[in-house]
Protein backbone atom coordinates (compact mmCIF):
# COMPACT_ATOMS: atom_id res chain seq x y z
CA UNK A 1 15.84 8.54 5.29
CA UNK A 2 18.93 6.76 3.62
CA UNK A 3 17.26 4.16 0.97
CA UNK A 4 19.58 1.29 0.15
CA UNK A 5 18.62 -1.21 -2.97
CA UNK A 6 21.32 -3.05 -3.18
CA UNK A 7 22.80 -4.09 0.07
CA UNK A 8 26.00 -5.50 -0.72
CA UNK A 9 26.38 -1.45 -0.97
CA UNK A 10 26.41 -1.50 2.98
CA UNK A 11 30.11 -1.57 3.56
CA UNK A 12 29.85 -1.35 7.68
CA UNK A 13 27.05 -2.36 10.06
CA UNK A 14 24.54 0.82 11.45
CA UNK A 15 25.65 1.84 14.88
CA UNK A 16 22.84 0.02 17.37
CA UNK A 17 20.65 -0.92 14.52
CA UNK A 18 17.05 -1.74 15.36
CA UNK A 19 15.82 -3.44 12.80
CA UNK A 20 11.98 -4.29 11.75
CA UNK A 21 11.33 -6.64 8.64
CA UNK A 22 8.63 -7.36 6.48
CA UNK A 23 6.70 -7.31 3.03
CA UNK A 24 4.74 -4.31 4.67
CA UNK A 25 1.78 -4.05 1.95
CA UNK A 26 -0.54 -1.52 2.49
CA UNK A 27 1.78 0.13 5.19
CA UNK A 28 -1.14 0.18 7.84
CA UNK A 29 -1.91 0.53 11.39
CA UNK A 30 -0.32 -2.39 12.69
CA UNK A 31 3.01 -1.76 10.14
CA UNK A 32 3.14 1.56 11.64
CA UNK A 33 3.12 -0.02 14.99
CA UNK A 34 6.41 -1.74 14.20
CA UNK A 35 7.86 1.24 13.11
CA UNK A 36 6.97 3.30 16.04
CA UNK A 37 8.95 1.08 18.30
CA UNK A 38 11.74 0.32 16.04
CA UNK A 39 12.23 4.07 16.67
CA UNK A 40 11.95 4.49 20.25
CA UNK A 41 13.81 1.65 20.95
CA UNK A 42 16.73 3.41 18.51
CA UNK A 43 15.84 6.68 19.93
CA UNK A 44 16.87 4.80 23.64
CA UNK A 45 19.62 3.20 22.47
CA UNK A 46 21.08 5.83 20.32
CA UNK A 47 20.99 3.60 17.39
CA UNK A 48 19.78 3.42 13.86
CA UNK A 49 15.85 2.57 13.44
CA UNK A 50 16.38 0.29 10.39
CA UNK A 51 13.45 -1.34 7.69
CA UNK A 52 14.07 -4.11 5.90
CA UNK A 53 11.21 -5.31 3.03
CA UNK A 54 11.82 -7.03 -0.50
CA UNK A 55 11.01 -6.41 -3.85
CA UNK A 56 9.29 -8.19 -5.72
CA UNK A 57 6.58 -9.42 -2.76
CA UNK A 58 7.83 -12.89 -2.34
CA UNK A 59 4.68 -14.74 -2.89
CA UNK A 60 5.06 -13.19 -6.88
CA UNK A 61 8.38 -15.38 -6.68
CA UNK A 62 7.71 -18.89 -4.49
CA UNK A 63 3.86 -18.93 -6.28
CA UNK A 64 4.14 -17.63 -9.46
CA UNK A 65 1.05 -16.56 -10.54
CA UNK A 66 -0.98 -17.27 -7.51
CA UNK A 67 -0.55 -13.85 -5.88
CA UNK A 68 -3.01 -11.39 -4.47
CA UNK A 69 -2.38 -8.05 -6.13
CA UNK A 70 -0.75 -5.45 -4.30
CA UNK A 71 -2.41 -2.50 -2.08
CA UNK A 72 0.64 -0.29 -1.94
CA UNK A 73 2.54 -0.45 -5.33
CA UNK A 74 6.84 -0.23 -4.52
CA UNK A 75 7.00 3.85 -4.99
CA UNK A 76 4.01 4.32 -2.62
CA UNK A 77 5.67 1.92 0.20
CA UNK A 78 8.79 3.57 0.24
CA UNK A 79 7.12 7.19 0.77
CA UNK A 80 5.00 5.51 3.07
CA UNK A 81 7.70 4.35 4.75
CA UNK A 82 9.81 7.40 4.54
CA UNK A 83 6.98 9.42 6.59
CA UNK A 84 6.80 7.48 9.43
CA UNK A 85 10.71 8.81 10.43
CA UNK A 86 12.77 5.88 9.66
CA UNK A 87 16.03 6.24 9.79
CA UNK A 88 16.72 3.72 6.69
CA UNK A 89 15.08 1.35 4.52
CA UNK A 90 16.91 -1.40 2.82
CA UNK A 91 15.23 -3.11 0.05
CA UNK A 92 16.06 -6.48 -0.67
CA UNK A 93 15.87 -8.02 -4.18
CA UNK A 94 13.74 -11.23 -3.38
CA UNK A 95 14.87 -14.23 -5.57
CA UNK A 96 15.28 -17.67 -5.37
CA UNK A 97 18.93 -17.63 -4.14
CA UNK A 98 17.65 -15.28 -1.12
CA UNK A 99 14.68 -17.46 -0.43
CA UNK A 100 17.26 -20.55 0.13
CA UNK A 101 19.00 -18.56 3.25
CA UNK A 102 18.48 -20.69 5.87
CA UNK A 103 16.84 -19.24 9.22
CA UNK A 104 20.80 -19.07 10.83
CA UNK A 105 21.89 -17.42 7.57
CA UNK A 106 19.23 -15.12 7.51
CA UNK A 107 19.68 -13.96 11.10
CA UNK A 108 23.59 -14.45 11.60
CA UNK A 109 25.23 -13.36 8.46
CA UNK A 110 23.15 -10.80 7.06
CA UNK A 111 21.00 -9.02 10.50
CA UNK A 112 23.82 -9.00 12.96
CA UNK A 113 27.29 -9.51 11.28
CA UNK A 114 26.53 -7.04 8.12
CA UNK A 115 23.41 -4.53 9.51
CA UNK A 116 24.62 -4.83 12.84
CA UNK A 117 21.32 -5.26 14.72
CA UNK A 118 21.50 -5.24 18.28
CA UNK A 119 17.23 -5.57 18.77
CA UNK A 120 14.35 -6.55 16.28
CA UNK A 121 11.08 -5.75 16.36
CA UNK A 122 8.44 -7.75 15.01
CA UNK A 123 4.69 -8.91 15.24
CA UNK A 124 3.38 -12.16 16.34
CA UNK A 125 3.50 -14.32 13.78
CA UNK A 126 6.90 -13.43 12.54
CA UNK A 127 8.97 -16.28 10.67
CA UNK A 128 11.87 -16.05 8.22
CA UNK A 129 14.67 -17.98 6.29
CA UNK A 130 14.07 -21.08 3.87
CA UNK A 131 10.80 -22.43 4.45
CA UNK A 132 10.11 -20.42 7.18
CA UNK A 133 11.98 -22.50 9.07
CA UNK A 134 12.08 -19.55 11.70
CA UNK A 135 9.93 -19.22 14.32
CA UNK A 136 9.88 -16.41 17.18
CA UNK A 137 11.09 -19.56 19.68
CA UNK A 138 13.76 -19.76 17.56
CA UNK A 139 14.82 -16.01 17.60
CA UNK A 140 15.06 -16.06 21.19
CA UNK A 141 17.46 -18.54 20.79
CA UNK A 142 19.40 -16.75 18.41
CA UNK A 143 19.42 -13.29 20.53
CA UNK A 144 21.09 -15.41 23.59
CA UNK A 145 24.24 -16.26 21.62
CA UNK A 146 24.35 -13.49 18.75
CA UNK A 147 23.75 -10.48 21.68
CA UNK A 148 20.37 -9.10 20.49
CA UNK A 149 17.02 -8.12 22.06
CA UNK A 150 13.98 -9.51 20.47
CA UNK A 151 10.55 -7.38 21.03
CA UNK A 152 7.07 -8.79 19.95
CA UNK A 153 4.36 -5.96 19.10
CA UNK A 154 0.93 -6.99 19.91
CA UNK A 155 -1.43 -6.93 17.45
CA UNK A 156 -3.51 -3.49 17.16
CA UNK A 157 -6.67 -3.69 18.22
CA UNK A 158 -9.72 -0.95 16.94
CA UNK A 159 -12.61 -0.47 18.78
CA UNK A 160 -14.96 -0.94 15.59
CA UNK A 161 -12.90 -3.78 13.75
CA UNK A 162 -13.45 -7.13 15.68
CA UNK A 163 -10.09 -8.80 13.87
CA UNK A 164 -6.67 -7.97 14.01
CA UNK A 165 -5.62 -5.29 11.54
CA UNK A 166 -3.90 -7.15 8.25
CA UNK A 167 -3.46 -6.60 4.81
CA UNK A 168 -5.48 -9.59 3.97
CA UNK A 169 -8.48 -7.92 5.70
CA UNK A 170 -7.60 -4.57 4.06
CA UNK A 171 -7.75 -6.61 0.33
CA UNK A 172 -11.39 -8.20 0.93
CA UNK A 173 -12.36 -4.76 2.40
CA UNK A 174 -11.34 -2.42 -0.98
CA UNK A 175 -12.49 -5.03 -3.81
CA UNK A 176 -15.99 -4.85 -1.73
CA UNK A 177 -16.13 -1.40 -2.29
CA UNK A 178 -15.79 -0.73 1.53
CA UNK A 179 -13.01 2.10 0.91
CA UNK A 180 -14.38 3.90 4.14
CA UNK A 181 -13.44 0.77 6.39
CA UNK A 182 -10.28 0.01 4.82
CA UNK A 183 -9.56 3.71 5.51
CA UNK A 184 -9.69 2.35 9.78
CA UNK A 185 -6.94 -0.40 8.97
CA UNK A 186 -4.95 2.06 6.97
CA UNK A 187 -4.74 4.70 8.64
CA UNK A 188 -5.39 6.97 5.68
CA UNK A 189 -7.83 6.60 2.45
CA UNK A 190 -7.14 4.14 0.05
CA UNK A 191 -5.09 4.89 -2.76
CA UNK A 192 -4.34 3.75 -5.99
CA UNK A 193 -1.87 5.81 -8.66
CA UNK A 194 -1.20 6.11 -12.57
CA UNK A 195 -0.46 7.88 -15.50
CA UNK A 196 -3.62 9.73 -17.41
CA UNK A 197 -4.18 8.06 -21.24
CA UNK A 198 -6.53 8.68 -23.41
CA UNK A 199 -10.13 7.81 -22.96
CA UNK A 200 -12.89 7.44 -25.04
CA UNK A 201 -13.57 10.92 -25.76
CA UNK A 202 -17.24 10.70 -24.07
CA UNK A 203 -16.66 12.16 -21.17
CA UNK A 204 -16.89 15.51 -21.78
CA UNK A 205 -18.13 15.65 -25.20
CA UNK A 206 -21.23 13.49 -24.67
CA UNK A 207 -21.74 13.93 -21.37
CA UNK A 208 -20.28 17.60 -20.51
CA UNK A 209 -18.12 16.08 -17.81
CA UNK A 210 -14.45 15.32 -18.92
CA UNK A 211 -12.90 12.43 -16.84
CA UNK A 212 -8.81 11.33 -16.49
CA UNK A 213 -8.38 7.18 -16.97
CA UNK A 214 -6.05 5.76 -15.69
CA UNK A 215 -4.85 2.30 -16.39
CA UNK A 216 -3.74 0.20 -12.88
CA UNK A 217 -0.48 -1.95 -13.07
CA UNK A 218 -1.16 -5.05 -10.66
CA UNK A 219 -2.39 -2.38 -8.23
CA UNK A 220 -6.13 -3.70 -5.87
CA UNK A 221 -8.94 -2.22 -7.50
CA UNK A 222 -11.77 -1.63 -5.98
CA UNK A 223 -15.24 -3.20 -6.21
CA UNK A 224 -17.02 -1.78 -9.70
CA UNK A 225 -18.97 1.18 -9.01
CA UNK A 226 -19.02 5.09 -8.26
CA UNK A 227 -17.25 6.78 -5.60
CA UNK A 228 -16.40 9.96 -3.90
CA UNK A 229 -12.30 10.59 -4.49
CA UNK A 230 -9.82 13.16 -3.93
CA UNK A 231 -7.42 13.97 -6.83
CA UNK A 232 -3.56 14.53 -5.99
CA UNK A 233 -1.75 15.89 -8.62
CA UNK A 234 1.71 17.13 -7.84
CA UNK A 235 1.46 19.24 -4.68
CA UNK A 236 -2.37 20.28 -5.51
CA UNK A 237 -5.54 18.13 -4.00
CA UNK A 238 -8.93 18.13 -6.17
CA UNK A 239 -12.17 16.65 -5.16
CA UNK A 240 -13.70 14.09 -7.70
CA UNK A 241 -15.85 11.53 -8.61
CA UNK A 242 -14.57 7.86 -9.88
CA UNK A 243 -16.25 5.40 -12.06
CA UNK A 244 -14.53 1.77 -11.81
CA UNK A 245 -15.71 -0.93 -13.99
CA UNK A 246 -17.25 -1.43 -18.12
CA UNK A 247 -20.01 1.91 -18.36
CA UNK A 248 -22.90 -0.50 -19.17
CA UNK A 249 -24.63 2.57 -20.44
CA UNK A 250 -22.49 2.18 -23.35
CA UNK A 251 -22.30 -1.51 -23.45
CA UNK A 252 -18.71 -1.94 -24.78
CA UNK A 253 -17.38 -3.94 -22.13
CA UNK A 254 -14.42 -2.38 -21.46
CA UNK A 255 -12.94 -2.17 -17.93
CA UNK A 256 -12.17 1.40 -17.25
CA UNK A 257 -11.32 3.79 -14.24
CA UNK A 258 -12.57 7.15 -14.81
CA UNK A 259 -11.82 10.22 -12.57
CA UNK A 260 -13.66 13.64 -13.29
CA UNK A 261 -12.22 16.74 -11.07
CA UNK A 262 -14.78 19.00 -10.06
CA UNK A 263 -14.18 22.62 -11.49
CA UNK A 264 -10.81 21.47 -13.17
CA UNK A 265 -10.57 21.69 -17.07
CA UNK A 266 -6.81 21.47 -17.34
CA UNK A 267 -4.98 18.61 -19.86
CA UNK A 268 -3.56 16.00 -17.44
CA UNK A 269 -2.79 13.37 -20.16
CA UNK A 270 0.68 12.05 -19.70
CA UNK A 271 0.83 12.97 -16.02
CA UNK A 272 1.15 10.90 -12.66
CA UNK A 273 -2.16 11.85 -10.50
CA UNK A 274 -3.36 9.85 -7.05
CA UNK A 275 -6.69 9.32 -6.63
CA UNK A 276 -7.87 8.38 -3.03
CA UNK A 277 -11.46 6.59 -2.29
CA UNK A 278 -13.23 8.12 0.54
CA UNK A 279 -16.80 6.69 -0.15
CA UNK A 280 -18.44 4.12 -2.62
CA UNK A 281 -21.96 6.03 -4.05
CA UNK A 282 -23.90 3.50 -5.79
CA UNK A 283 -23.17 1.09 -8.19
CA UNK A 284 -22.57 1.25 -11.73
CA UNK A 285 -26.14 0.91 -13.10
CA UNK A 286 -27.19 0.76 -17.10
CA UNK A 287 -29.22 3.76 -18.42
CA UNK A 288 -32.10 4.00 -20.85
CA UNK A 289 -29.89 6.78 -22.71
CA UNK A 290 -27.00 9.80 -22.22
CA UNK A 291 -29.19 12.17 -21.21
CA UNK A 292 -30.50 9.94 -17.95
CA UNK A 293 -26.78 8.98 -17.57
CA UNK A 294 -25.51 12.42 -16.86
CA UNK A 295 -28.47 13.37 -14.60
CA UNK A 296 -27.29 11.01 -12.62
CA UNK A 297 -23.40 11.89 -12.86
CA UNK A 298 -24.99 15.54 -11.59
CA UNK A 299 -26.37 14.08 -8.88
CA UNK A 300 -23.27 11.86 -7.69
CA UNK A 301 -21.06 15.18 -8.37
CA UNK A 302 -23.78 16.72 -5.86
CA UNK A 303 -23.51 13.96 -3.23
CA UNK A 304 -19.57 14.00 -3.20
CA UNK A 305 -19.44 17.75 -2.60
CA UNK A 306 -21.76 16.92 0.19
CA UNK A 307 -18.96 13.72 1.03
CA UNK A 308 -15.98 16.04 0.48
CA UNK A 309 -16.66 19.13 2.61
């Protein structure tokens, strides 16, 4: 996949470009939907299957501070993206001067005269340019005179999810600690990613079971509790067990997440790991002392072998 950050980089338009645009966080089923016909429709066409997203999300420019937090953090989009056999992915620094394109702009001057897009793909509710002036009515219109197709991809529909798949569903489903329904609308386990620090040092020496921490940068976090995880470290995959939220046991009140790797005793301070939630345990309960604490840390190692196999 060619991976463009800067677009005024793009000295000619993409032979046939189908083109597919979009924040795309959390990359999930109905993303990958997009995606899949951006490429057929290339594949037919013998054209270039073409993503176009932004960076930063623009709600963290037009609201400030009133932003949801992300579920796929920039890296973890653009490998997303990159697997599903896009041909490129143009990333579009999202400022103010870009959110004043108008809709014509937008679709004229930077899709068909400088990308060269000869089809888009999008979902139902698509709008773009200043204010979202845009619609998909509008589009159409567009298509007639600039010599584009437009296709709309349904919304996917699951079996066991009574909504359409979204990333605002996917949010409310991960901070309630339902990792294993968020996994449906994904498509894959939740995941969240970060560099080990140092701890507390209680892990292993007062309870016998050393744990990485990891501190989150504006990544979704899920609900407080204890959960069943898989560890990704480089190329190697390690079952765990995560505790999210402020170990009441010790009553410190610090926010923490805690991953210990079952049967692992190497030093991973320093390093990247990826820690996927397959299944919320229990909550994160206080205990009478250490002793009752990592009883119970036995048993939840017990239960995610169990989870994990």
């Amino acid at each position: 996949m060619d991976f463009v950050e800067q677009i005024e980089k793009i000295t000619k338009p993409y032979k046939n470009a189908v083109i597919t645009i979009g924040n795309f966080d959390g990359v999930h089923l109905g993303h990958q939907a997009l995606f899949q016909k951006v490429i057929e429709k290339a594949e037919e066409i013998g054209g270039t299957s073409v993503t176009v997203t932004f960076e930063p999300h623009p709600m963290r420019i037009l609201k400030k501070n009133d932003h949801p937090p992300l579920i796929t953090l920039y890296e973890q989009k653009v490998e997303l993206i990159e697997n599903s056999g896009i041909d490129v992915l143009i990333c579009i620094p999202f400022n103010k001067d870009f959110a004043a394109l108008t809709a014509n702009e937008f679709v004229e001057d930077l899709l068909v005269n400088h990308l060269g897009m000869k089809a888009i793909v999008v979902g139902e509710d698509y709008t773009f340019g200043k204010n979202r002036e845009g619609s998909l009515d509008l589009l159409r219109k567009f298509s007639i005179h600039l010599g584009f197709e437009v296709f709309v991809v349904n919304w996917i529909q699951l079996t066991d999810w009574p909504g359409r798949i979204s990333s605002t569903s996917i949010r409310k489903l991960v901070t309630d600690g339902k990792v294993a329904e968020a996994q449906k609308l994904l498509g894959r386990n939740y995941q969240i990613r970060g560099i080990v620090t140092t701890g507390r040092n209680r892990g292993g020496k007062l309870l016998g079971f050393p744990t990485a921490n990891i501190k989150l940068h504006d990544e979704l976090c899920p609900k407080t509790g204890v959960y069943a995880v898989t560890v990704e470290q480089t190329d190697k995959e390690y079952k765990g067990v995560a505790n999210i939220g402020y170990s009441p046991t010790f009553d410190d009140h610090v926010f923490t997440v805690e991953v210990h790797i079952i049967d692992f005793d190497e030093n991973l301070i320093g390093l990247k790991i990826r820690v996927n939630f397959i299944k919320r345990l229990r909550d994160e309960i206080k205990f009478s002392n250490i002793s009752e604490l990592s009883e119970q840390i036995k048993k939840d190692i017990k239960k995610a072998q169990t989870i994990l196999s």
